[in-house]
PDBML (XML) file of the C-alpha atoms, coordinates in Angstrom:
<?xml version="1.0" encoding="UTF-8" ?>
<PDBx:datablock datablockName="MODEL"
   xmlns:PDBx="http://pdbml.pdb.org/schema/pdbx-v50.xsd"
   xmlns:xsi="http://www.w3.org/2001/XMLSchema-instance"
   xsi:schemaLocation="http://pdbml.pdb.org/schema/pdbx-v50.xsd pdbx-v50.xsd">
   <PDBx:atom_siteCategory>
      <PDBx:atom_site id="1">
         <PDBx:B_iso_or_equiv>0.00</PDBx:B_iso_or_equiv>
         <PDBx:Cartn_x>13.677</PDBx:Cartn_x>
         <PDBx:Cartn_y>2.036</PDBx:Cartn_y>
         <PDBx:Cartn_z>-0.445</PDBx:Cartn_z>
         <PDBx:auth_asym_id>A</PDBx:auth_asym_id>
         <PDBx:auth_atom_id>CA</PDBx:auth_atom_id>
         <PDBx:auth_comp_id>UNK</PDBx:auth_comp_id>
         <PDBx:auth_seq_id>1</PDBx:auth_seq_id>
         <PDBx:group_PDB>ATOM</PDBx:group_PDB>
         <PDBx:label_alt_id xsi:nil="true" />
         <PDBx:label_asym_id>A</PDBx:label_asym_id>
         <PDBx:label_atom_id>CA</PDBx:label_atom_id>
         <PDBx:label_comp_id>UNK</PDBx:label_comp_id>
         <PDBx:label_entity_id>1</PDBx:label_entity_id>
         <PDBx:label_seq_id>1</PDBx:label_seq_id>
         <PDBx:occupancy>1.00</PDBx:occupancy>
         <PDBx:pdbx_PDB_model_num>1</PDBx:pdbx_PDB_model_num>
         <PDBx:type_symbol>C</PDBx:type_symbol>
      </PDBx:atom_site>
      <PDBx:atom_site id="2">
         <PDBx:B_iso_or_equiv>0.00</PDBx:B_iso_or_equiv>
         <PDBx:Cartn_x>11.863</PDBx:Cartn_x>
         <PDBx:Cartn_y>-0.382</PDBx:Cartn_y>
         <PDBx:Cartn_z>-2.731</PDBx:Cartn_z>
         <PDBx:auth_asym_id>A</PDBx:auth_asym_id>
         <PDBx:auth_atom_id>CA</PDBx:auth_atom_id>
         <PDBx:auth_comp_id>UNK</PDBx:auth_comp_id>
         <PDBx:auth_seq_id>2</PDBx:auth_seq_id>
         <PDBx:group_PDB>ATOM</PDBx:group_PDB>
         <PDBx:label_alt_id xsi:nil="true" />
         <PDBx:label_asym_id>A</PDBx:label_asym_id>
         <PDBx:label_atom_id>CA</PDBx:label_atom_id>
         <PDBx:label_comp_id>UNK</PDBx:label_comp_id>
         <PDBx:label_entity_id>1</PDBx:label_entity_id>
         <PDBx:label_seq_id>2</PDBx:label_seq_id>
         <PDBx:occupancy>1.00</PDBx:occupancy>
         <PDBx:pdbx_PDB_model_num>1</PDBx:pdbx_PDB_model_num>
         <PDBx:type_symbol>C</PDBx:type_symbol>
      </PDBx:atom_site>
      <PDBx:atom_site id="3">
         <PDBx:B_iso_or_equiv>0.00</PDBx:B_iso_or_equiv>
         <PDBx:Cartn_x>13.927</PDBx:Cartn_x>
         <PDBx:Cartn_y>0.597</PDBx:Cartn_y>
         <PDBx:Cartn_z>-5.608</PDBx:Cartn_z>
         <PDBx:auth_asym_id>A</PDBx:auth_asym_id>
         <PDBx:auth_atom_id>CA</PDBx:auth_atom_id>
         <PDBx:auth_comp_id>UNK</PDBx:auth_comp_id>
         <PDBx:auth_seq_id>3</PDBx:auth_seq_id>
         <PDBx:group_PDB>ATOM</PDBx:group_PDB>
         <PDBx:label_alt_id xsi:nil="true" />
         <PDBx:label_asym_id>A</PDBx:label_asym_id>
         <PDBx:label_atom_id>CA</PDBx:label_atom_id>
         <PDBx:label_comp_id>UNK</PDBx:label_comp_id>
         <PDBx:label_entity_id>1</PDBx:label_entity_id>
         <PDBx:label_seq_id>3</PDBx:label_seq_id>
         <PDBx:occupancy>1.00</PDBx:occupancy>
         <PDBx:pdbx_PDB_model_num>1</PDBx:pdbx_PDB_model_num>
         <PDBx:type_symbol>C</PDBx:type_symbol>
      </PDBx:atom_site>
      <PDBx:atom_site id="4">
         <PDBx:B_iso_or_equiv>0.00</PDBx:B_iso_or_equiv>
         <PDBx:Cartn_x>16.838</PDBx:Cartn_x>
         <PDBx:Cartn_y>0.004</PDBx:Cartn_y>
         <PDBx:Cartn_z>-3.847</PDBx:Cartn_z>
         <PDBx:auth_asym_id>A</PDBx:auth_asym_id>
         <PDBx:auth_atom_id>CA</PDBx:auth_atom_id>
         <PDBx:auth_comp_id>UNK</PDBx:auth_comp_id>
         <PDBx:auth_seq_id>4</PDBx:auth_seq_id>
         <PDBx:group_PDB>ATOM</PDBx:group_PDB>
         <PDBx:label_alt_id xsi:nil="true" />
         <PDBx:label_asym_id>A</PDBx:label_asym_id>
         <PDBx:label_atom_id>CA</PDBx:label_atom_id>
         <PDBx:label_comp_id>UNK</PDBx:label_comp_id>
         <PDBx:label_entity_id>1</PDBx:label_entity_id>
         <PDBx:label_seq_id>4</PDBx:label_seq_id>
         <PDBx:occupancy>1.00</PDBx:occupancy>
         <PDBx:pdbx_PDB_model_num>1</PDBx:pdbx_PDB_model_num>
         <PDBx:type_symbol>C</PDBx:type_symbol>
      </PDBx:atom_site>
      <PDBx:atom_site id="5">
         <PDBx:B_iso_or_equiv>0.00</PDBx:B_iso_or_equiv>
         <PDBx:Cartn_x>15.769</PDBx:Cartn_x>
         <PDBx:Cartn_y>-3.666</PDBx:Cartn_y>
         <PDBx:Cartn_z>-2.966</PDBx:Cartn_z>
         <PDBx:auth_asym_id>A</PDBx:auth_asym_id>
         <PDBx:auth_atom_id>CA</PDBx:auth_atom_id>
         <PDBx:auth_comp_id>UNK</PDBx:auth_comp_id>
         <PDBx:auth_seq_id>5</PDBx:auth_seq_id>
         <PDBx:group_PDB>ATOM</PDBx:group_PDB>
         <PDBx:label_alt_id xsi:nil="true" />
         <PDBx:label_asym_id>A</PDBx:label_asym_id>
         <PDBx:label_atom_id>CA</PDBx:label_atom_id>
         <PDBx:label_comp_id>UNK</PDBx:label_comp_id>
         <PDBx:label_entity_id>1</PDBx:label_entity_id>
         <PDBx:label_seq_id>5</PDBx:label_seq_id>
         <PDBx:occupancy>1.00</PDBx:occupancy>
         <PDBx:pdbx_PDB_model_num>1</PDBx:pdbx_PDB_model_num>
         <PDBx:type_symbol>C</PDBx:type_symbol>
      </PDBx:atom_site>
      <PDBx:atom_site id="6">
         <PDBx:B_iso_or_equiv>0.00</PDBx:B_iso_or_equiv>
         <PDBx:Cartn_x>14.674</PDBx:Cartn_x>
         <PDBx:Cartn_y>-3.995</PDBx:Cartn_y>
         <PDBx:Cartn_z>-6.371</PDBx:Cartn_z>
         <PDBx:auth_asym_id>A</PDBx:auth_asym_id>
         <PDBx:auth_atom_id>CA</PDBx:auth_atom_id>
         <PDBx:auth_comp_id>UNK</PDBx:auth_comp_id>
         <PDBx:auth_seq_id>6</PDBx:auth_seq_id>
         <PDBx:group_PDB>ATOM</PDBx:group_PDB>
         <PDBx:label_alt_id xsi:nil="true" />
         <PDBx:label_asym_id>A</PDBx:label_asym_id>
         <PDBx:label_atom_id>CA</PDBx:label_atom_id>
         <PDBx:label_comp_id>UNK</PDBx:label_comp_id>
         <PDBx:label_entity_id>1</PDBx:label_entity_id>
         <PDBx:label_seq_id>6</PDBx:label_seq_id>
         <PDBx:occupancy>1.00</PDBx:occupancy>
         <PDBx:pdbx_PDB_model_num>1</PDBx:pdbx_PDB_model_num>
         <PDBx:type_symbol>C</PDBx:type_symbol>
      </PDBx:atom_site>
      <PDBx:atom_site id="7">
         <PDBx:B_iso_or_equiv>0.00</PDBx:B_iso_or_equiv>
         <PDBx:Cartn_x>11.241</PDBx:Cartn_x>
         <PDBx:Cartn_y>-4.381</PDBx:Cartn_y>
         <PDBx:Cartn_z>-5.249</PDBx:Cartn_z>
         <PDBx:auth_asym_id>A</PDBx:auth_asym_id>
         <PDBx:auth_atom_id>CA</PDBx:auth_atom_id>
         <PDBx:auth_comp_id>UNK</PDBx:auth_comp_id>
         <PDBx:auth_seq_id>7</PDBx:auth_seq_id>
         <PDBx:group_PDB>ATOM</PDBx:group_PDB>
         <PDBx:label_alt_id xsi:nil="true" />
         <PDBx:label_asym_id>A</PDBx:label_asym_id>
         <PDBx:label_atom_id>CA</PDBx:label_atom_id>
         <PDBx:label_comp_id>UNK</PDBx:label_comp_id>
         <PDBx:label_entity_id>1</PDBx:label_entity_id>
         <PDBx:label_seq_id>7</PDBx:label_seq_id>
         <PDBx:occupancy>1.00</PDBx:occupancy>
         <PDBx:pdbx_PDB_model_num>1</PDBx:pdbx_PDB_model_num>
         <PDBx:type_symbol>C</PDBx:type_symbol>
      </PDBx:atom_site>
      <PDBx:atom_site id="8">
         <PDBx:B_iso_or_equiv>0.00</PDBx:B_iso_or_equiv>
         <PDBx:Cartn_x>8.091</PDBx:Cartn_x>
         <PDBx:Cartn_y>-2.475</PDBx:Cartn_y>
         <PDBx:Cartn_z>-6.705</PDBx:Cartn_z>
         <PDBx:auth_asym_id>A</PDBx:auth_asym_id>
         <PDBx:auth_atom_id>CA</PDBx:auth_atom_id>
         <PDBx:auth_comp_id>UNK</PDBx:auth_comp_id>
         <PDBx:auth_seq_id>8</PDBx:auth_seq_id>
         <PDBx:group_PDB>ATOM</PDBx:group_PDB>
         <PDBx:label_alt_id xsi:nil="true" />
         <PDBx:label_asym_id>A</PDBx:label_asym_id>
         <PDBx:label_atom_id>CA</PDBx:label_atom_id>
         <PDBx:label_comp_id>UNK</PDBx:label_comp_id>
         <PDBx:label_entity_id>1</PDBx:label_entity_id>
         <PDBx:label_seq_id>8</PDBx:label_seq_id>
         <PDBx:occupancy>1.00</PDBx:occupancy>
         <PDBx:pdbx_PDB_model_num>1</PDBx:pdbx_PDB_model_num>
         <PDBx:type_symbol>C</PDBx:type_symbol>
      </PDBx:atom_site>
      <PDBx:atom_site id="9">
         <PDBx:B_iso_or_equiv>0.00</PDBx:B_iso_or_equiv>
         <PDBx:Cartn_x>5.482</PDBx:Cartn_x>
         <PDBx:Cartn_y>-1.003</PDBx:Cartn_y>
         <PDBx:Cartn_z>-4.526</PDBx:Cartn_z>
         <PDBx:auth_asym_id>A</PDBx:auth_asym_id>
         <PDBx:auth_atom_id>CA</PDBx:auth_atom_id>
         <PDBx:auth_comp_id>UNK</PDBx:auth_comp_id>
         <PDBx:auth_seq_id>9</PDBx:auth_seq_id>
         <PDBx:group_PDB>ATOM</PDBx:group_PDB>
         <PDBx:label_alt_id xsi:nil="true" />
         <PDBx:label_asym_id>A</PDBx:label_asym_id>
         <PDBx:label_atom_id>CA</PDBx:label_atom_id>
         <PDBx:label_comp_id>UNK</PDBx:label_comp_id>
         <PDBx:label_entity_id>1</PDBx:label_entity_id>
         <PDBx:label_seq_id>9</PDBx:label_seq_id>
         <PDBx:occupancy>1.00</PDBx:occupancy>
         <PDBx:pdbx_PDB_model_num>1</PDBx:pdbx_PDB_model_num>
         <PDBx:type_symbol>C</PDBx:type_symbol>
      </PDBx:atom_site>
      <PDBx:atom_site id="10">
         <PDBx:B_iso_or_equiv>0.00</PDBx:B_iso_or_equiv>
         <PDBx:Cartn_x>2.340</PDBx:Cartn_x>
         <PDBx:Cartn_y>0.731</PDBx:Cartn_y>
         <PDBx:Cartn_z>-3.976</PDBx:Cartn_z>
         <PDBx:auth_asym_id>A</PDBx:auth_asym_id>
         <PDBx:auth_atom_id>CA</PDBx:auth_atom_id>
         <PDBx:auth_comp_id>UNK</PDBx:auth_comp_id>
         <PDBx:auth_seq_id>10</PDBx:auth_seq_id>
         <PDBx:group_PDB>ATOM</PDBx:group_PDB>
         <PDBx:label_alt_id xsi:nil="true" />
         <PDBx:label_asym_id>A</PDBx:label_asym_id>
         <PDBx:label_atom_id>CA</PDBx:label_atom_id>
         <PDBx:label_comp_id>UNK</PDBx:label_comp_id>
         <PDBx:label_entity_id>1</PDBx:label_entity_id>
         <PDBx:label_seq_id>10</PDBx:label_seq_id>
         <PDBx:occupancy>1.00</PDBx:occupancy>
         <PDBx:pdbx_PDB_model_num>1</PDBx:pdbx_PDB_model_num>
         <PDBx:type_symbol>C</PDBx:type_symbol>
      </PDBx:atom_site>
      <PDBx:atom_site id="11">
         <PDBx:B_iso_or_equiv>0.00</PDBx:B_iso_or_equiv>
         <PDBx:Cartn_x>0.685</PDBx:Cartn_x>
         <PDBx:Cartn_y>3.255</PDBx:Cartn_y>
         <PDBx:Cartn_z>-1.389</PDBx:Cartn_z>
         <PDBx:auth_asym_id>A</PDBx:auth_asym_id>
         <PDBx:auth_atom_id>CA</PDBx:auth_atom_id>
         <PDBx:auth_comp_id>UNK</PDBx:auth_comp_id>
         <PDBx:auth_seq_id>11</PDBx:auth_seq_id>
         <PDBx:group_PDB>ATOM</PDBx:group_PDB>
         <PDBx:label_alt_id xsi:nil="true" />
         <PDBx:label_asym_id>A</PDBx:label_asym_id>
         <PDBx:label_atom_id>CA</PDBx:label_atom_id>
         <PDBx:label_comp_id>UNK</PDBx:label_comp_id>
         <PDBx:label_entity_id>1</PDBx:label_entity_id>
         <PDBx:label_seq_id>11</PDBx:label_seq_id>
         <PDBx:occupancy>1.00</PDBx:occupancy>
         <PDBx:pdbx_PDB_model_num>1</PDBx:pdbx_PDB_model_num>
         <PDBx:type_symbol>C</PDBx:type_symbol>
      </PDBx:atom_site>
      <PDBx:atom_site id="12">
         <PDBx:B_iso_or_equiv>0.00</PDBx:B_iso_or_equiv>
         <PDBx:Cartn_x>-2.494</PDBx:Cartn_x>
         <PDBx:Cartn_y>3.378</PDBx:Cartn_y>
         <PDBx:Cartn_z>-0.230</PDBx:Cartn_z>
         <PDBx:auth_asym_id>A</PDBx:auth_asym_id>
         <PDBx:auth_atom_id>CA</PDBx:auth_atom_id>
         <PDBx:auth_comp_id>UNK</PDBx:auth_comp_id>
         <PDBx:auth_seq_id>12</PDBx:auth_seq_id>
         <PDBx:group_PDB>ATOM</PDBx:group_PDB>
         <PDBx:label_alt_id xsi:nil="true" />
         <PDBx:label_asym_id>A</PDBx:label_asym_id>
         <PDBx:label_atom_id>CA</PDBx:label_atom_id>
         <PDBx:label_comp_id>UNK</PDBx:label_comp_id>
         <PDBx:label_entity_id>1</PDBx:label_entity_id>
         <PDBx:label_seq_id>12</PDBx:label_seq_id>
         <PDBx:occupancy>1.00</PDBx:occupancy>
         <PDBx:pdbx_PDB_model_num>1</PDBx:pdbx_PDB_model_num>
         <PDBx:type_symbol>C</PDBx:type_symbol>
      </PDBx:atom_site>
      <PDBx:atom_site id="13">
         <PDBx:B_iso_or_equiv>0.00</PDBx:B_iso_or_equiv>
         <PDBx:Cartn_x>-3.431</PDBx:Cartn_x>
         <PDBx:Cartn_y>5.435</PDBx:Cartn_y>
         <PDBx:Cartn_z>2.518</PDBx:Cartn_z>
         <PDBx:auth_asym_id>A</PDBx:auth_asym_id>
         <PDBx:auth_atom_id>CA</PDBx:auth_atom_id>
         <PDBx:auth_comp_id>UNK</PDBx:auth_comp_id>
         <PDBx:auth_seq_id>13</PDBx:auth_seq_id>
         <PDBx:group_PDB>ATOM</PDBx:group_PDB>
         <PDBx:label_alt_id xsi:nil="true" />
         <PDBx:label_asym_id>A</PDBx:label_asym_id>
         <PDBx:label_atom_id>CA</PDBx:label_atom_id>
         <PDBx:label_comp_id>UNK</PDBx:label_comp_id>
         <PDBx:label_entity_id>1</PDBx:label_entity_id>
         <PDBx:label_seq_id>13</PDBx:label_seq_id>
         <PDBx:occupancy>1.00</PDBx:occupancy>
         <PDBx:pdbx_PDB_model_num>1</PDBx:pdbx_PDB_model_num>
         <PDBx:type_symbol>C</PDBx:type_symbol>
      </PDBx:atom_site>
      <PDBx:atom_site id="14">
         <PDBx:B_iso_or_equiv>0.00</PDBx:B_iso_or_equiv>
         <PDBx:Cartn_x>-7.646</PDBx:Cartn_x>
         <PDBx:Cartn_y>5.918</PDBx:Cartn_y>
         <PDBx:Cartn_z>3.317</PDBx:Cartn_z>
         <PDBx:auth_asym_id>A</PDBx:auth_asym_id>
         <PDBx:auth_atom_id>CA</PDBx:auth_atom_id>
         <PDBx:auth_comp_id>UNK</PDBx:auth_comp_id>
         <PDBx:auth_seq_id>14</PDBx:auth_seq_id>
         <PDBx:group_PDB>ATOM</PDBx:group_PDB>
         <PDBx:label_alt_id xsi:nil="true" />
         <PDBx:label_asym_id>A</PDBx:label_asym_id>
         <PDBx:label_atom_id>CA</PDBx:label_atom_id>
         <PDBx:label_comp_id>UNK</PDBx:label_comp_id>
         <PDBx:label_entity_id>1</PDBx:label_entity_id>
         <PDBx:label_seq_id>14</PDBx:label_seq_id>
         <PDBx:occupancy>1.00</PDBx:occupancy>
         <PDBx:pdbx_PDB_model_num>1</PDBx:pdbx_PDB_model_num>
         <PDBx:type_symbol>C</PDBx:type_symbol>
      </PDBx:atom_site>
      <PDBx:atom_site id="15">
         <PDBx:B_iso_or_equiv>0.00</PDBx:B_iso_or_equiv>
         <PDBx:Cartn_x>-9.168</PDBx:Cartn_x>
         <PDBx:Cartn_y>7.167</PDBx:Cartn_y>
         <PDBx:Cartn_z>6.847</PDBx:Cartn_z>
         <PDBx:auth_asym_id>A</PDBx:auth_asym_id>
         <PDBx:auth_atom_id>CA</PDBx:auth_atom_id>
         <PDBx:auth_comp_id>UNK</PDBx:auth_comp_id>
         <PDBx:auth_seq_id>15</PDBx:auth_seq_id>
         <PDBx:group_PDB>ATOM</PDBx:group_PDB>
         <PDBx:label_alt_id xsi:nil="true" />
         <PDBx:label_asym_id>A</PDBx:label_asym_id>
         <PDBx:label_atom_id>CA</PDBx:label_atom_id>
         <PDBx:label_comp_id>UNK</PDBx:label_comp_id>
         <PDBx:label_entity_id>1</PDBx:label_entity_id>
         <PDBx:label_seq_id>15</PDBx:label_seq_id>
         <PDBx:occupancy>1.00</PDBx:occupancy>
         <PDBx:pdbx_PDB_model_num>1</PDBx:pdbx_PDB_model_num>
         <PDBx:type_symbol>C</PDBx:type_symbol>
      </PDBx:atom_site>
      <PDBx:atom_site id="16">
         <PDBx:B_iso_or_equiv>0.00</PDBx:B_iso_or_equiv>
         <PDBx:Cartn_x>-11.627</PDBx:Cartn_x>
         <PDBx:Cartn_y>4.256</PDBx:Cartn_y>
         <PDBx:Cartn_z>6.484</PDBx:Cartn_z>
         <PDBx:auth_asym_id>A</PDBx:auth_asym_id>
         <PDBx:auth_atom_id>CA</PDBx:auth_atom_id>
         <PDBx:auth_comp_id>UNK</PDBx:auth_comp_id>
         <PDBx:auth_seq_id>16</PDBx:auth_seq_id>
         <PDBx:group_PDB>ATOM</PDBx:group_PDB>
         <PDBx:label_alt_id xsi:nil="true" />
         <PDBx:label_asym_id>A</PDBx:label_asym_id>
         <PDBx:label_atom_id>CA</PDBx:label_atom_id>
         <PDBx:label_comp_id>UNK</PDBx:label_comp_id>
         <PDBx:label_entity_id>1</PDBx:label_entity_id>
         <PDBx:label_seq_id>16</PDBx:label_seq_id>
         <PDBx:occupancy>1.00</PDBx:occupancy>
         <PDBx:pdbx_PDB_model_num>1</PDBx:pdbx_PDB_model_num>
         <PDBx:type_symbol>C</PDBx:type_symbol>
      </PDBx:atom_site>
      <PDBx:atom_site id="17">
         <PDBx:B_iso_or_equiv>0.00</PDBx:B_iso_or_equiv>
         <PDBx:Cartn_x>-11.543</PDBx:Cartn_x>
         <PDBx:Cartn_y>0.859</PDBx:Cartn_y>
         <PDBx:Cartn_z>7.772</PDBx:Cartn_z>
         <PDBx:auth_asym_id>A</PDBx:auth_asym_id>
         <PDBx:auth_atom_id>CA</PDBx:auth_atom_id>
         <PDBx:auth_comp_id>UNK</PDBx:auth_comp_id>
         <PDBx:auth_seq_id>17</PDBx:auth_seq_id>
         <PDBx:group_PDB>ATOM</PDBx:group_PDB>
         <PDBx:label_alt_id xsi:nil="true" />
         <PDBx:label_asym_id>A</PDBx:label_asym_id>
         <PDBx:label_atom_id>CA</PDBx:label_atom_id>
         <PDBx:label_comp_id>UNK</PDBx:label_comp_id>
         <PDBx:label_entity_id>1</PDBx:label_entity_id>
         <PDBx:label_seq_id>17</PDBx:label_seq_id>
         <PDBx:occupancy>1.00</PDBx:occupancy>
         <PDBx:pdbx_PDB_model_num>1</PDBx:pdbx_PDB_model_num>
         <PDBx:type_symbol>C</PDBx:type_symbol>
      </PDBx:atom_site>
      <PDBx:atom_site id="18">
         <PDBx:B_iso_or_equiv>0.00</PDBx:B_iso_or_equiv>
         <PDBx:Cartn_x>-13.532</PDBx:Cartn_x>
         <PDBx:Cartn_y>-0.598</PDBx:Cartn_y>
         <PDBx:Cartn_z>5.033</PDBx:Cartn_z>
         <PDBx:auth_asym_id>A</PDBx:auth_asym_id>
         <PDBx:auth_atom_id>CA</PDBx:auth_atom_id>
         <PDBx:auth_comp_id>UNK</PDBx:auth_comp_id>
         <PDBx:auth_seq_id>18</PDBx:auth_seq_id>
         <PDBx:group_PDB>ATOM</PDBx:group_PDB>
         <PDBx:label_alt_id xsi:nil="true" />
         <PDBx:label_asym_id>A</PDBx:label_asym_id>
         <PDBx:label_atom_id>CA</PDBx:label_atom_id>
         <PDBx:label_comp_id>UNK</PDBx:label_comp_id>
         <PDBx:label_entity_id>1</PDBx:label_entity_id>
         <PDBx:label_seq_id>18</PDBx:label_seq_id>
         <PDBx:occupancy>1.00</PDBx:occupancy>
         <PDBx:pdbx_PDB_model_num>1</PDBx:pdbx_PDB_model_num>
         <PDBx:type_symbol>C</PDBx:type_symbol>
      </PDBx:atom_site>
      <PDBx:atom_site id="19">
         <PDBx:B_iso_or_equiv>0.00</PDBx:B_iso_or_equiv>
         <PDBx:Cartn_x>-11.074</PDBx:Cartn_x>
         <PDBx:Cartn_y>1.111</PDBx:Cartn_y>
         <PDBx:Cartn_z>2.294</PDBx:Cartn_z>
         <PDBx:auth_asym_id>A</PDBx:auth_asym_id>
         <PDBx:auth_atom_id>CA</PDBx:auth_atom_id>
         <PDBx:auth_comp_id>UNK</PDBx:auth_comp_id>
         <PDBx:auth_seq_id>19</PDBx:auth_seq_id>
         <PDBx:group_PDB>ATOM</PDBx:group_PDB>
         <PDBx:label_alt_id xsi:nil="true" />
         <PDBx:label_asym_id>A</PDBx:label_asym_id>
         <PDBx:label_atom_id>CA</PDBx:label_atom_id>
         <PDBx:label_comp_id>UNK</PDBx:label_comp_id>
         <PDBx:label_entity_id>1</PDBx:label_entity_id>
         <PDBx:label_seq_id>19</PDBx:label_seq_id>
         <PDBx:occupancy>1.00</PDBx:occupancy>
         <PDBx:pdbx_PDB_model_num>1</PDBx:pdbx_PDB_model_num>
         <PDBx:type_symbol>C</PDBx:type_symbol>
      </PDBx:atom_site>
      <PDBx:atom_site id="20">
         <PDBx:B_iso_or_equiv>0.00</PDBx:B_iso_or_equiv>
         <PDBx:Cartn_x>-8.631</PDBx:Cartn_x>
         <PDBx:Cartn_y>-0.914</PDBx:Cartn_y>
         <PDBx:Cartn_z>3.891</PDBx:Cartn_z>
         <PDBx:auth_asym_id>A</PDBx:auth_asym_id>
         <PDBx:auth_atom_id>CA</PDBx:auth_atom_id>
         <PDBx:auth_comp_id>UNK</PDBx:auth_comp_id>
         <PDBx:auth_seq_id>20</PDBx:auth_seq_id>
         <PDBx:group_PDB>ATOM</PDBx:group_PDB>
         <PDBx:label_alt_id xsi:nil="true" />
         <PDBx:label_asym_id>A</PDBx:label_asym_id>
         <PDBx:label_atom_id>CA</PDBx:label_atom_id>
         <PDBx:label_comp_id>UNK</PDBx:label_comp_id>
         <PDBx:label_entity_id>1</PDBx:label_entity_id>
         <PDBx:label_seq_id>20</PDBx:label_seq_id>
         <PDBx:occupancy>1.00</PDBx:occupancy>
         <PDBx:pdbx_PDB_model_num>1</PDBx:pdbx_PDB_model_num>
         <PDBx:type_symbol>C</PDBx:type_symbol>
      </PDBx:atom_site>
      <PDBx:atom_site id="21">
         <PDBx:B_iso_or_equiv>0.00</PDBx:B_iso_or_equiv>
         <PDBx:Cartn_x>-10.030</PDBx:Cartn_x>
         <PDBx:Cartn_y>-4.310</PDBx:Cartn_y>
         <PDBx:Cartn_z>4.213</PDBx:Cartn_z>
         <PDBx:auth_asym_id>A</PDBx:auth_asym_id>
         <PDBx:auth_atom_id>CA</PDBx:auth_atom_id>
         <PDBx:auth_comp_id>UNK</PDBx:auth_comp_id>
         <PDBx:auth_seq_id>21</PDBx:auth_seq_id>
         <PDBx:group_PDB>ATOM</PDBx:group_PDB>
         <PDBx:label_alt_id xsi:nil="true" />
         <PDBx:label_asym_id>A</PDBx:label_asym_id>
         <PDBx:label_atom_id>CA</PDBx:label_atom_id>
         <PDBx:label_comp_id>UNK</PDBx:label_comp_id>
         <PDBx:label_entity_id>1</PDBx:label_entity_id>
         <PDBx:label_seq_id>21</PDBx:label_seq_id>
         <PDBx:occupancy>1.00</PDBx:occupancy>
         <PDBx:pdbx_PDB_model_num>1</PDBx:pdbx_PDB_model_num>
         <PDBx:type_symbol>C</PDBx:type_symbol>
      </PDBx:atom_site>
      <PDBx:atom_site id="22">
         <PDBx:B_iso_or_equiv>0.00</PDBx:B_iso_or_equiv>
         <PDBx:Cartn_x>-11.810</PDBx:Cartn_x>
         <PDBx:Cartn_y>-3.738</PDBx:Cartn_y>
         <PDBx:Cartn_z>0.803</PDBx:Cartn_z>
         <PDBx:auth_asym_id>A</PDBx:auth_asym_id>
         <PDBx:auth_atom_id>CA</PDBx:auth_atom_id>
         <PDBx:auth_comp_id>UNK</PDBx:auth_comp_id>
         <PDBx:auth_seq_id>22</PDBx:auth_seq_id>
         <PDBx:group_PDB>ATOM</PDBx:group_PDB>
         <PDBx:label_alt_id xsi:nil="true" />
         <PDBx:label_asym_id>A</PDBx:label_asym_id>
         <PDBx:label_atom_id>CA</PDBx:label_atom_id>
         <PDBx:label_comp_id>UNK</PDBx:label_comp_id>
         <PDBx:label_entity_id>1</PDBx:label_entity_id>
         <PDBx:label_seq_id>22</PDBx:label_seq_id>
         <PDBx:occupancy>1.00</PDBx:occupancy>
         <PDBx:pdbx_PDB_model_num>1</PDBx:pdbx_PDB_model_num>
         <PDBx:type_symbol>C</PDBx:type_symbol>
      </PDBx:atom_site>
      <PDBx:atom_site id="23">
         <PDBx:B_iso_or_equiv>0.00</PDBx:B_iso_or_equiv>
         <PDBx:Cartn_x>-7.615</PDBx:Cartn_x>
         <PDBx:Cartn_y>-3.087</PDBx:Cartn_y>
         <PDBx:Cartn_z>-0.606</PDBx:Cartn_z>
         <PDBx:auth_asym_id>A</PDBx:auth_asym_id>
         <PDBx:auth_atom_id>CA</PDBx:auth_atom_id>
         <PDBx:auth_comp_id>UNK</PDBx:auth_comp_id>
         <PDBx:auth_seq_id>23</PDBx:auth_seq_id>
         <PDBx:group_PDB>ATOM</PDBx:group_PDB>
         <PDBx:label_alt_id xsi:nil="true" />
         <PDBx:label_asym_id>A</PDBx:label_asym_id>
         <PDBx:label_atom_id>CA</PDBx:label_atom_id>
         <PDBx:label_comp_id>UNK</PDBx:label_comp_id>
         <PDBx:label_entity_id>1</PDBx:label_entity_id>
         <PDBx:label_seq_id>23</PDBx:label_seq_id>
         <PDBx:occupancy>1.00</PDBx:occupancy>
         <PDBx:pdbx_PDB_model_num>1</PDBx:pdbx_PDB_model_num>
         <PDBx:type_symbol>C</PDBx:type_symbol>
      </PDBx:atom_site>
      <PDBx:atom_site id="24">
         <PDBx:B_iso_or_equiv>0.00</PDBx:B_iso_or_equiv>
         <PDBx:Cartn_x>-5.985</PDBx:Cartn_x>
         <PDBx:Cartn_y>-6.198</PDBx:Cartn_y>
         <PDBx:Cartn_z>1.476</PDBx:Cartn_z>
         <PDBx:auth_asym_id>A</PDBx:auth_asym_id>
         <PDBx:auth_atom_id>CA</PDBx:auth_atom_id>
         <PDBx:auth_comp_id>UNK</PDBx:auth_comp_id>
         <PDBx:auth_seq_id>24</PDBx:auth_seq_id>
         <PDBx:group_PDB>ATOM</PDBx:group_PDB>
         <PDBx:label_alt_id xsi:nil="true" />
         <PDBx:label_asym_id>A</PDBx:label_asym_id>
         <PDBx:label_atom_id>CA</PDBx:label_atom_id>
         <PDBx:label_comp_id>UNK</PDBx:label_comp_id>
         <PDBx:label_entity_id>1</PDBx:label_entity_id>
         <PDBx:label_seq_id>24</PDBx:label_seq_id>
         <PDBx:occupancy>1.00</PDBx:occupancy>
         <PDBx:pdbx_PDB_model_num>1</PDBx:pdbx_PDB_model_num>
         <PDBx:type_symbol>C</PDBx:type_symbol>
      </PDBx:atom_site>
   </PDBx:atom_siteCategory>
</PDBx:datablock>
């Protein structure tokens, strides 16, 4: 779906709430 807008992306997925505040 990015593609397709011409957008690039990446995934992250973690089970940990620091991971993710640590990534934003």
């Amino acid at each position: 779906w990015c593609a397709e807008e011409g957008m690039e992306c990446e995934l992250f997925q973690t089970n940990h709430e620091g991971a993710i505040v640590d990534k934003i």
